[in-house]
Protein backbone atom coordinates (compact mmCIF):
# COMPACT_ATOMS: atom_id res chain seq x y z
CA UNK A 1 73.60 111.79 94.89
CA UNK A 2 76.71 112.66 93.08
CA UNK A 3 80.07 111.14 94.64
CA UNK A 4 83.15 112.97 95.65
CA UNK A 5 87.24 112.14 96.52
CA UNK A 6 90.22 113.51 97.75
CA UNK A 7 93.17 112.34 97.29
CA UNK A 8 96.38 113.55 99.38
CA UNK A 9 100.26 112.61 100.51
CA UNK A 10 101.88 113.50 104.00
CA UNK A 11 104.78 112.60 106.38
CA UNK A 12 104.00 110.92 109.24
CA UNK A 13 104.79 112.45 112.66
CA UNK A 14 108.25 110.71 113.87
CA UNK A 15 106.12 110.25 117.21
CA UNK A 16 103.63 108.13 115.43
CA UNK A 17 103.89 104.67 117.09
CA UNK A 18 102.47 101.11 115.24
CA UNK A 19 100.01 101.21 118.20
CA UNK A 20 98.64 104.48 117.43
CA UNK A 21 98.81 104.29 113.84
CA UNK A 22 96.09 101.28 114.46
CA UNK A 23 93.78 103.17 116.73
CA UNK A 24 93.59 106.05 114.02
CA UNK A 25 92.87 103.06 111.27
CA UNK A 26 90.13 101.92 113.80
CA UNK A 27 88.73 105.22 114.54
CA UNK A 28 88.60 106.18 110.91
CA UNK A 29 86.69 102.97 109.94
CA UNK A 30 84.18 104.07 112.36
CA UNK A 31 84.00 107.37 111.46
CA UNK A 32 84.19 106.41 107.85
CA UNK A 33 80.85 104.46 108.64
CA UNK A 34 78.72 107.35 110.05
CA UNK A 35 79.57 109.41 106.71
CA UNK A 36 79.27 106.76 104.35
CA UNK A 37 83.00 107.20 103.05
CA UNK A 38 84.94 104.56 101.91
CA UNK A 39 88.49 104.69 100.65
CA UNK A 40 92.39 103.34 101.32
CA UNK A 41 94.99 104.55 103.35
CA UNK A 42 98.67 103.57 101.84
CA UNK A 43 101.68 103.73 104.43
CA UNK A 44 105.55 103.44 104.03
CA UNK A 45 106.66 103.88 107.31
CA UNK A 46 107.23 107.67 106.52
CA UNK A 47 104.55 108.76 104.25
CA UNK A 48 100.67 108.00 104.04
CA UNK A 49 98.54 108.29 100.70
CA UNK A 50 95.08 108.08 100.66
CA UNK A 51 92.20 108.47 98.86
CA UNK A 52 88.63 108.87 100.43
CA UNK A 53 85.29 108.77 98.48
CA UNK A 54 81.52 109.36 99.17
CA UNK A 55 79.23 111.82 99.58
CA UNK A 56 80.18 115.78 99.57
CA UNK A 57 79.07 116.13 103.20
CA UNK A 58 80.91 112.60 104.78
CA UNK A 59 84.27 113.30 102.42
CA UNK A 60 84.35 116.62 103.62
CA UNK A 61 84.05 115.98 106.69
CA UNK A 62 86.39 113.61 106.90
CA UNK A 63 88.98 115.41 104.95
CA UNK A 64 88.30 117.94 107.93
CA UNK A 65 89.35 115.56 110.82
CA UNK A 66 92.22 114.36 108.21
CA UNK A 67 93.59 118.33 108.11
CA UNK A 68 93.35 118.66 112.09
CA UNK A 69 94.68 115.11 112.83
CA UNK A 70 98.62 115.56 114.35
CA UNK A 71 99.46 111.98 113.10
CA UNK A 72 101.07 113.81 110.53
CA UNK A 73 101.67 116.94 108.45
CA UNK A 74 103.05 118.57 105.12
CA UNK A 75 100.13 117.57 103.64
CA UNK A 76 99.68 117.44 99.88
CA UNK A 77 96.52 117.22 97.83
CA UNK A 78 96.48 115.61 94.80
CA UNK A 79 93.11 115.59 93.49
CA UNK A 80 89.58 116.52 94.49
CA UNK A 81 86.47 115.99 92.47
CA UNK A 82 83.94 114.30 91.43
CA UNK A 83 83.87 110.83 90.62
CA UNK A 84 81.45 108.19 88.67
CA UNK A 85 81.43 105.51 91.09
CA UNK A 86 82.91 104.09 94.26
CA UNK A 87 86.57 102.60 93.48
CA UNK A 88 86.22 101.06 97.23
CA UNK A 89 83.11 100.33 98.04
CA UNK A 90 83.17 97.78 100.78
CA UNK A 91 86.22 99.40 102.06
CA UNK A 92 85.48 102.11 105.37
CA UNK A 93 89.18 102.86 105.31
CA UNK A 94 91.22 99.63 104.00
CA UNK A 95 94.56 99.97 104.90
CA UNK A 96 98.13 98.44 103.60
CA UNK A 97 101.68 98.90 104.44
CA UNK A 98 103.44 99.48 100.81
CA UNK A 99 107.35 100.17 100.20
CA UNK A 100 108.67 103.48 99.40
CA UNK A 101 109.17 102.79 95.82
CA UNK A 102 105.03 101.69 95.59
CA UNK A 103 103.84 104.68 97.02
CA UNK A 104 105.77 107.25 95.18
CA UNK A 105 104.83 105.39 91.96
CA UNK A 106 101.16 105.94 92.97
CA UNK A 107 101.79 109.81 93.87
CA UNK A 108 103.32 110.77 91.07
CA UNK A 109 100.70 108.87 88.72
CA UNK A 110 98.18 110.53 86.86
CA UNK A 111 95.31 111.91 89.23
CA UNK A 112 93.37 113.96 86.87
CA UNK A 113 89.77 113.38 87.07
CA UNK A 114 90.17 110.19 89.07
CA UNK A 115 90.01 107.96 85.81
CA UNK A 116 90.84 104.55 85.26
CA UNK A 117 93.20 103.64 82.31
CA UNK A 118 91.03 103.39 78.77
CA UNK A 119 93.62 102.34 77.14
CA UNK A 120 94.75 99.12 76.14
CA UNK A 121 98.48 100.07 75.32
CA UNK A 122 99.40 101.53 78.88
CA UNK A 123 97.15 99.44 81.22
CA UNK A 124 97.64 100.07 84.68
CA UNK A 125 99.27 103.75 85.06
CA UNK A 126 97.01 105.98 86.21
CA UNK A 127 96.73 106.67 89.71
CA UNK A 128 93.60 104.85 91.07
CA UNK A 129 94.88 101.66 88.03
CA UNK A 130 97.85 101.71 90.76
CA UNK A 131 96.38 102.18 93.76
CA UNK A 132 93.56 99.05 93.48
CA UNK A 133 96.39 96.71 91.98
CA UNK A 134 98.35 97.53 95.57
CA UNK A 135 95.26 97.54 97.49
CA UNK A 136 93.94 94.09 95.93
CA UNK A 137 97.46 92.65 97.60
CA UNK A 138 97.17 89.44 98.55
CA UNK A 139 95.04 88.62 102.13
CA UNK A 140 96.75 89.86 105.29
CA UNK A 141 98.79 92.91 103.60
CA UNK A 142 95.95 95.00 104.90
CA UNK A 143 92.61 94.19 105.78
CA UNK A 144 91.70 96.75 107.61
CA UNK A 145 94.66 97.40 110.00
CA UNK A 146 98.55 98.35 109.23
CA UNK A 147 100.82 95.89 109.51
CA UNK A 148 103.94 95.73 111.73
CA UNK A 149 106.80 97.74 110.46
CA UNK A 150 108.66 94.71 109.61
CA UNK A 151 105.96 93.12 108.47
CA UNK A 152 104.96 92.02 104.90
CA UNK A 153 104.64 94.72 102.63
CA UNK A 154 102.64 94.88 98.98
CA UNK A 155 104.72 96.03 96.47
């Protein structure tokens, strides 16, 4: 069964409390389960990124909850395709708190066709090269919930 992602960028709503932000982690990893999507979920206080992957049926419908969801808005998609294999998959929706500077770094990375670096002279600077190296942070920067806004943060 071939294997899809999306990748995307918002703003959070300014409404969006550290409470709620944990139930929509919660009820994603659920969700996430029934569809068979894994993926990560990046947040800066201000801005989420995240990338989902899985099968057409469970990404797209996820990606449909993800459009109606008023959490946040201004939505931007970076890529959508189809990918080789799962870059997350024990991950239902993994999620870590990352600092401004991280997260634009990752956004404005190279998404095309959801590739890994090849190259042994620029290691590390694609998009999903970034986003594993902040989502491998060390335990407790987010294993599965978002941290407190003051709390540790991977860089």
């Amino acid at each position: 069964m071939p294997l899809r992602a999306i990748a995307y960028v918002s703003e959070a709503t300014r409404n969006l409390t550290a409470e709620r932000l944990q139930q929509l982690v919660a009820d994603a990893m659920l969700f996430n389960e029934s569809v068979d999507v894994t993926g990560v979920l990046l947040f800066d206080g201000t801005r989420f990124l995240q990338y989902l992957e899985g099968p057409e049926s469970g990404v797209s419908a996820a990606y449909t909850r993800i459009l109606a969801a008023g959490s946040h808005n201004g939505l931007v998609e970076l890529n959508r395709g189809r990918v080789g294999r799962r870059q997350f998959p024990h991950w239902r929706m993994h999620s870590v708190r990352v600092d401004e500077l991280a997260l634009g770094k990752i956004a404005i990375s190279d998404w095309t066709g959801f590739v890994r670096s090849a190259s042994a002279l620029a290691p590390g600077t694609s998009a999903l090269d970034r986003l594993q190296s902040v989502a491998q942070a060390p335990p407790g920067a987010g294993d599965g919930r978002l941290l407190e806004p003051d709390g540790p943060v991977a860089r």
